[in-house]
Protein backbone atom coordinates (compact mmCIF):
# COMPACT_ATOMS: atom_id res chain seq x y z
CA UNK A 1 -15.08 -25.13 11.82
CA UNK A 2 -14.65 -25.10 15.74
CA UNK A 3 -16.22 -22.54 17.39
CA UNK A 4 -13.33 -21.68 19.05
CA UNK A 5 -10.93 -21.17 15.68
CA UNK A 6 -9.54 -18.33 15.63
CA UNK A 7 -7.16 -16.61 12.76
CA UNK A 8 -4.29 -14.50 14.47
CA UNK A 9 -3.64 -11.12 12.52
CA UNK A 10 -0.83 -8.71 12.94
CA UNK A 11 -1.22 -5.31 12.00
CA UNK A 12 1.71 -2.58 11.86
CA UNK A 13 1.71 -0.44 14.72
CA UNK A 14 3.50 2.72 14.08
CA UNK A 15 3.24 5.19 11.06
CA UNK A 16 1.30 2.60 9.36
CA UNK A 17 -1.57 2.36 11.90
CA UNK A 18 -3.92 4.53 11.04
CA UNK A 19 -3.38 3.67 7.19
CA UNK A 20 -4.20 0.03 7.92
CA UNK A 21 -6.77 0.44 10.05
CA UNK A 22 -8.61 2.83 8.26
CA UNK A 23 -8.30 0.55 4.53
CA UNK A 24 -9.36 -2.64 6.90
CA UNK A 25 -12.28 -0.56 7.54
CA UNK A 26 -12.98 -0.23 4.26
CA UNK A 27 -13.08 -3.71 3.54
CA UNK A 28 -15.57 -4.37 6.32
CA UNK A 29 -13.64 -4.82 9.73
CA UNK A 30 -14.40 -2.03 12.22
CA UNK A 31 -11.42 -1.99 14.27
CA UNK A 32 -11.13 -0.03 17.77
CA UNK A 33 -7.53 0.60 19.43
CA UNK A 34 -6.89 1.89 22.92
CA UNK A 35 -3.62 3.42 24.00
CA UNK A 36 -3.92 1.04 26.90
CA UNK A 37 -3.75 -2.63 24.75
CA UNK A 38 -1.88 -3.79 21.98
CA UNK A 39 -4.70 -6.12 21.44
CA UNK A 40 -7.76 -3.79 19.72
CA UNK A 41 -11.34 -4.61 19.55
CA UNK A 42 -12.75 -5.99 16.25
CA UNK A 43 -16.15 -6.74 14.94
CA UNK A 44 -15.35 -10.08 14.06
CA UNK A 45 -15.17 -13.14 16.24
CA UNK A 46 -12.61 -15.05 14.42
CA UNK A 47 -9.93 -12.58 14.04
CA UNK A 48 -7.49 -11.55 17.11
CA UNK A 49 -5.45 -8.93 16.03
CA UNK A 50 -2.30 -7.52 17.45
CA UNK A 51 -0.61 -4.50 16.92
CA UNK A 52 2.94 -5.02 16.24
CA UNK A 53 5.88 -3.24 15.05
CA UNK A 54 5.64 -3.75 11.18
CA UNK A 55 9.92 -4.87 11.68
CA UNK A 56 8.91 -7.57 14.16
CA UNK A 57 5.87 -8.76 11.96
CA UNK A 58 7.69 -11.09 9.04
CA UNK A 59 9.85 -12.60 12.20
CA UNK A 60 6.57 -13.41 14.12
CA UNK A 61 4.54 -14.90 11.05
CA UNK A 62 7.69 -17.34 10.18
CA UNK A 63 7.71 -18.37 13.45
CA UNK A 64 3.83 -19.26 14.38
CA UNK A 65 3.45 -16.76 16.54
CA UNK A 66 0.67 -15.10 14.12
CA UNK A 67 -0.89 -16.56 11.13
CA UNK A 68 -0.71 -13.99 9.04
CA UNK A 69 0.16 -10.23 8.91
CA UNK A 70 0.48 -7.10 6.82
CA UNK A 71 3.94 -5.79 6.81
CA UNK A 72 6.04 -4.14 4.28
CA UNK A 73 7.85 -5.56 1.62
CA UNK A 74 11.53 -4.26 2.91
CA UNK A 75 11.27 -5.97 6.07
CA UNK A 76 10.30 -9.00 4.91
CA UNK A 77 13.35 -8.67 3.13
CA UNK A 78 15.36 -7.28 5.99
CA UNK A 79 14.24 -10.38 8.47
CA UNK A 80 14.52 -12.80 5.34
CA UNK A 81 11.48 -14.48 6.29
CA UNK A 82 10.43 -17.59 4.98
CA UNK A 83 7.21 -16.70 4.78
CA UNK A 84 4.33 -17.02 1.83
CA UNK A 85 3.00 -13.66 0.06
CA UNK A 86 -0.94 -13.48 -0.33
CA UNK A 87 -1.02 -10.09 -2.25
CA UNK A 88 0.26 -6.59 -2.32
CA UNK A 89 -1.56 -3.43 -1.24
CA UNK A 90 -0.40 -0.16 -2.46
CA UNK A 91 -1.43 2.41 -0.12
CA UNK A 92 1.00 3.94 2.85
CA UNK A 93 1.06 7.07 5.42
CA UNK A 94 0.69 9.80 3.10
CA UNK A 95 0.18 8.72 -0.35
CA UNK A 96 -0.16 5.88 -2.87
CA UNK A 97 3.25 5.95 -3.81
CA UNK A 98 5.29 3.03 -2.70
CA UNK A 99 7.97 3.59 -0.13
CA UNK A 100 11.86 3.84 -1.16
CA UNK A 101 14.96 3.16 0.98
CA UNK A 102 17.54 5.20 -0.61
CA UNK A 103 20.75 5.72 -0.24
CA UNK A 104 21.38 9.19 0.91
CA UNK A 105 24.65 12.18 1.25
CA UNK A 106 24.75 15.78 2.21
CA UNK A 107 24.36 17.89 -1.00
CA UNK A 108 27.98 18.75 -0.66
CA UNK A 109 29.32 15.08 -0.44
CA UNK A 110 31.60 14.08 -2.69
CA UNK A 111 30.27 10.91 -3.22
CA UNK A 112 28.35 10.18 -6.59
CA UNK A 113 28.18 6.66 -6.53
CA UNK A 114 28.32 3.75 -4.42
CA UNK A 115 31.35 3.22 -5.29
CA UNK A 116 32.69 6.15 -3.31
CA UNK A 117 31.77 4.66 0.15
CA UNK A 118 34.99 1.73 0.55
CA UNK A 119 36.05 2.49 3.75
CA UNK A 120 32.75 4.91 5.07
CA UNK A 121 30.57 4.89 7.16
CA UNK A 122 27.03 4.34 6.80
CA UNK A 123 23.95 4.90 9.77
CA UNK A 124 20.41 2.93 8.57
CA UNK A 125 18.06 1.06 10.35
CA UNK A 126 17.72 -1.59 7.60
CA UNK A 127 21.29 -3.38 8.11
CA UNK A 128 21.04 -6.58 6.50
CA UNK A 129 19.85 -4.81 3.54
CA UNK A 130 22.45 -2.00 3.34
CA UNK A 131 24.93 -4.77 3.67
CA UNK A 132 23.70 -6.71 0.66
CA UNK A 133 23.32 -4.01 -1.59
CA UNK A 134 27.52 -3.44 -0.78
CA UNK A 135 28.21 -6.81 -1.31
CA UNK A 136 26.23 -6.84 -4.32
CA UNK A 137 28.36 -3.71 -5.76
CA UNK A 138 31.50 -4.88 -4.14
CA UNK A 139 32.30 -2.14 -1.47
CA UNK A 140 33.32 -2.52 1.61
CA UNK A 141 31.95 -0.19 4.60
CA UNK A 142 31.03 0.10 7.74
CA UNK A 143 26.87 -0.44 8.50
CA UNK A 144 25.96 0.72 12.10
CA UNK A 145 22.34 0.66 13.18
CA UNK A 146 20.39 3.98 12.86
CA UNK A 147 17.97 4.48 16.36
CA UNK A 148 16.47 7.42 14.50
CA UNK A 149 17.19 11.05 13.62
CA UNK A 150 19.20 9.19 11.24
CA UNK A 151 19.07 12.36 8.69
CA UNK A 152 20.60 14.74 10.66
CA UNK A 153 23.31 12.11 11.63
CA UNK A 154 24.28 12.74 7.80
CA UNK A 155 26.28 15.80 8.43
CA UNK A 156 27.76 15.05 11.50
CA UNK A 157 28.20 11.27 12.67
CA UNK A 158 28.41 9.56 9.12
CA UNK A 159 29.24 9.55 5.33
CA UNK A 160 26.07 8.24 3.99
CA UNK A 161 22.79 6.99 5.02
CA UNK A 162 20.18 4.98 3.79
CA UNK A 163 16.60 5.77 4.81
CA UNK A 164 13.16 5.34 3.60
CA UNK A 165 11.01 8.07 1.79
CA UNK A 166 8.00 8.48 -0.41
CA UNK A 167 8.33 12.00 -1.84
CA UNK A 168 11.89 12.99 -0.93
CA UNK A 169 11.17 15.91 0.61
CA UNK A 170 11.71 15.20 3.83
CA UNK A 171 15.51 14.61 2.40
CA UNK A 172 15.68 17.94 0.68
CA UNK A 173 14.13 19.46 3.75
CA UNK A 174 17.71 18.14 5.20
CA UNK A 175 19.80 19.35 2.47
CA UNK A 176 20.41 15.44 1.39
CA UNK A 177 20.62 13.97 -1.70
CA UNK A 178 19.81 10.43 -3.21
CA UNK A 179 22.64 8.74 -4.69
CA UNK A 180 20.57 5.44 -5.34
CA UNK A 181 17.81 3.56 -4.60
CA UNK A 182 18.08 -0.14 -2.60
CA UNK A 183 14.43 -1.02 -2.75
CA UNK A 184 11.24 -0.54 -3.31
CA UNK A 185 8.65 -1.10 -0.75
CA UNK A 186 4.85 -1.56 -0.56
CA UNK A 187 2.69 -3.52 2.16
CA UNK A 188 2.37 -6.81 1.82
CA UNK A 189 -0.31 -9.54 3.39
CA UNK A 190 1.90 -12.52 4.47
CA UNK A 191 0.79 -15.59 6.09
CA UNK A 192 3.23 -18.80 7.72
CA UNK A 193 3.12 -21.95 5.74
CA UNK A 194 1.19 -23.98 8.37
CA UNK A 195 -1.26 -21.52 8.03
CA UNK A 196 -1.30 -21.36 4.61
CA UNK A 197 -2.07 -25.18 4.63
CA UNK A 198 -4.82 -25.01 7.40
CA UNK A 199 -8.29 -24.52 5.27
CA UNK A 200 -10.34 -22.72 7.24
CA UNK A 201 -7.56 -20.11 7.77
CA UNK A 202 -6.71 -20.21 4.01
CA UNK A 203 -10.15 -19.45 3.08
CA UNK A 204 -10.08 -16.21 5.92
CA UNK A 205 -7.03 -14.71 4.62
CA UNK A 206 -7.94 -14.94 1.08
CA UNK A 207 -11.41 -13.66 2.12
CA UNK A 208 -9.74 -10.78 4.12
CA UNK A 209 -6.78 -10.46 1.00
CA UNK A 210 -10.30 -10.15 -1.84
CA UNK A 211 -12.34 -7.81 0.26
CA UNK A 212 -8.78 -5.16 0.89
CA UNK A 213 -7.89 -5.43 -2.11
CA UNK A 214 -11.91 -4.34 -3.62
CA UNK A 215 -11.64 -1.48 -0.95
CA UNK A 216 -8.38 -0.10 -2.44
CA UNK A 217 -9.34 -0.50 -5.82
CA UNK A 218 -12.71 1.51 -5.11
CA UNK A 219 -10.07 4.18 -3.73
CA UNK A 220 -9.26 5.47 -7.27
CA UNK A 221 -12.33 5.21 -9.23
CA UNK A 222 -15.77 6.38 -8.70
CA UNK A 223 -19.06 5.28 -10.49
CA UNK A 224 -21.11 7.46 -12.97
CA UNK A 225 -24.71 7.30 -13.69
CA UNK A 226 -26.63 10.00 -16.79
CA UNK A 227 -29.62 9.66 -19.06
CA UNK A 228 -28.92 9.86 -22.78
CA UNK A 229 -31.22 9.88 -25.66
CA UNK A 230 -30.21 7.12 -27.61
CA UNK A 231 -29.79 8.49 -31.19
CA UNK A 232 -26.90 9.95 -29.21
CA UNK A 233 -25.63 6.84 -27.73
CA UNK A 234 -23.29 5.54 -30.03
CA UNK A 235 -21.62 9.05 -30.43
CA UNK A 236 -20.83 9.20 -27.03
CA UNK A 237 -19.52 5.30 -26.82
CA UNK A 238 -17.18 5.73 -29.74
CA UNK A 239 -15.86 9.26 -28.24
CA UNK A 240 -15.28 8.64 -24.96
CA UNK A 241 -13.46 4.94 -24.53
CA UNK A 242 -13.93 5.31 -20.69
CA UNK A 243 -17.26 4.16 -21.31
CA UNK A 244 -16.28 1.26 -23.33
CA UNK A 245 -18.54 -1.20 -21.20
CA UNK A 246 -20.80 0.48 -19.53
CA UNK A 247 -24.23 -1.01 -18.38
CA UNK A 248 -26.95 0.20 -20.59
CA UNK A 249 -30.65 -0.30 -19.58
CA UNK A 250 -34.25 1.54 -20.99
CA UNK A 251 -36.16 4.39 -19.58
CA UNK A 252 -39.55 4.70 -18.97
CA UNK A 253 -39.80 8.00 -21.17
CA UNK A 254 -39.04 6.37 -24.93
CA UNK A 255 -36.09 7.12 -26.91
CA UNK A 256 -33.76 7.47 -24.23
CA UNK A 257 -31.42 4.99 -21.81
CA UNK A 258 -29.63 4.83 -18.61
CA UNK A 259 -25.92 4.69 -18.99
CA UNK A 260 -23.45 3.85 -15.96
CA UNK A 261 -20.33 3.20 -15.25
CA UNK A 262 -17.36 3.29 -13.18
CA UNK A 263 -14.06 5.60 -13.91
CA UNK A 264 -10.64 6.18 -12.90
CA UNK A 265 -11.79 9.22 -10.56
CA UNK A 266 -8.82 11.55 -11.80
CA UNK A 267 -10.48 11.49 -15.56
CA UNK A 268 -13.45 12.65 -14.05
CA UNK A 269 -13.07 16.22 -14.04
CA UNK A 270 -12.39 16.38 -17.93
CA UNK A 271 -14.69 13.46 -18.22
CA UNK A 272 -18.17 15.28 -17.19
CA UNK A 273 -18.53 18.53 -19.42
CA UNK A 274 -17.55 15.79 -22.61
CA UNK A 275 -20.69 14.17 -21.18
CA UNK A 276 -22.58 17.39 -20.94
CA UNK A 277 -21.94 18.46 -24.85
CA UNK A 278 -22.38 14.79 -25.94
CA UNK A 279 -26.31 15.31 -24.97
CA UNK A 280 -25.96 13.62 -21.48
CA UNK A 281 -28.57 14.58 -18.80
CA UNK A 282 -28.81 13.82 -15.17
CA UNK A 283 -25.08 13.05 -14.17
CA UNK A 284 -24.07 11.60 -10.87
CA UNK A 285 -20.90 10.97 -9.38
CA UNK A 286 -20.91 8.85 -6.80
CA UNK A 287 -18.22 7.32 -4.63
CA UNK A 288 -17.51 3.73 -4.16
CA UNK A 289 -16.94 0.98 -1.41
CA UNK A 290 -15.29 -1.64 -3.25
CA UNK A 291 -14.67 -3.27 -6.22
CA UNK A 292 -13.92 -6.40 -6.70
CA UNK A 293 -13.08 -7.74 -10.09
């Protein structure tokens, strides 16, 4: 490897930021933005990272401009990129729910289906995919770009929209409801085919794709450690299949072992007092970094 290789990275700038930043973190890349560059600091000499609009990124990757980026799946889409997908990461800007674009109507509309738009109007920012999803259901309207405040242009400017969400509420905050849904949307780590071809920068990305994809995972789970004497042992094995494979190892005192684990952390809290009347001594919860299977 030249000293001077370097693997460009684009990372969304946006509503995304602080998600992706804070999950590359995670994974082992301390990354530092100022509000005067969209070029942060990293703790790693062969990445340069940029901060990009996560629209712009599939368009920039396709074209060589970066080697690889993390972007979501609708604007990949939206751009159709021609562009190859390393791996998806479920995570986003307020939960772990993947994103939705919907298509959207006052609460009093009459319109049910899509079917009920020939001849409307319809404000979005994704275009080429509001257009597709017509053709695909054989309706003709009109697709304008959406700037933003798009849901309050529902009522006034427009018959319909079609705008992302996680939870909906932001929707029924606006009296809207969802008629249907176009897509489903979760990030995505993309990289250009040159890159993909280029060793050294195949063997980063799928470095940086295992060691994201460990931090997420550690996200939901968290590792267990108790003493148990081990006439009790198989009891608690056979009742509790979260502890199917556990690692199992000897104490010093005889007649008892070490038992630990790692859990999906939202079993945890009905998880522990099972432990406690199985005989188990000693519990520890303890978070985790990573986990890389």
């Amino acid at each position: 490897m030249k000293s001077d290789t370097k693997l460009r990275f684009g990372l969304p700038k946006g509503s995304l930021q602080d998600a992706t930043i804070e999950k590359m973190g995670k994974a082992g890349w301390n990354i530092q933005v100022s509000s005067r560059s969209y070029v942060p600091y990293v703790d790693d000499e062969q990445l340069e990272i940029r901060l990009i609009r996560a629209q712009e990124i599939s368009r920039y990757v396709e074209l060589g401009y970066l080697d690889c980026g993390i972007t979501g799946h609708d604007w990949v889409q939206e751009n159709d990129s021609d562009i190859h997908e390393v791996g998806e990461f479920l995570f986003s800007k307020a939960t772990r729910q993947p994103a939705r674009w919907v298509l959207a109507v006052p609460e009093s509309s009459p319109v049910k289906t899509v079917k009920d738009l020939k001849g409307k109007r319809i404000a979005t920012e994704v275009v080429n995919l509001t257009r597709k999803y017509l053709k695909k259901h054989g309706v003709k309207a009109d697709v304008e770009f959406s700037w933003g405040a798009t849901e309050v242009k529902a009522h006034e400017l427009v018959d319909a929209i079609v705008e992302i969400t996680e939870t909906g509420s932001s929707l029924r905050a606006n009296k809207l409801r969802i008629v249907d849904t176009l897509l489903v949307s979760t990030p995505r780590l993309i990289v250009n085919h040159a890159a993909w071809k280029d060793r050294w920068k195949r063997e980063k990305i799928e470095t940086l794709a295992l060691l994201l994809k460990g931090a997420l995972e550690a996200e939901a789970k968290v590792g267990l450690k108790m003493n148990i004497s081990q006439k009790n042992l198989d009891s608690l094995l056979k009742n509790l299949p979260a502890l199917r494979n556990p690692t199992i190892s000897g104490l010093s005192q005889a007649g008892w072992v070490a038992v630990e684990t790692i859990i999906d952390e939202h079993v945890v809290r009905e998880l522990i007092p099972k432990l406690k009347a199985a005989g188990a001594e000693g519990i520890i919860e303890y978070p985790l970094n990573k986990v890389v299977y």
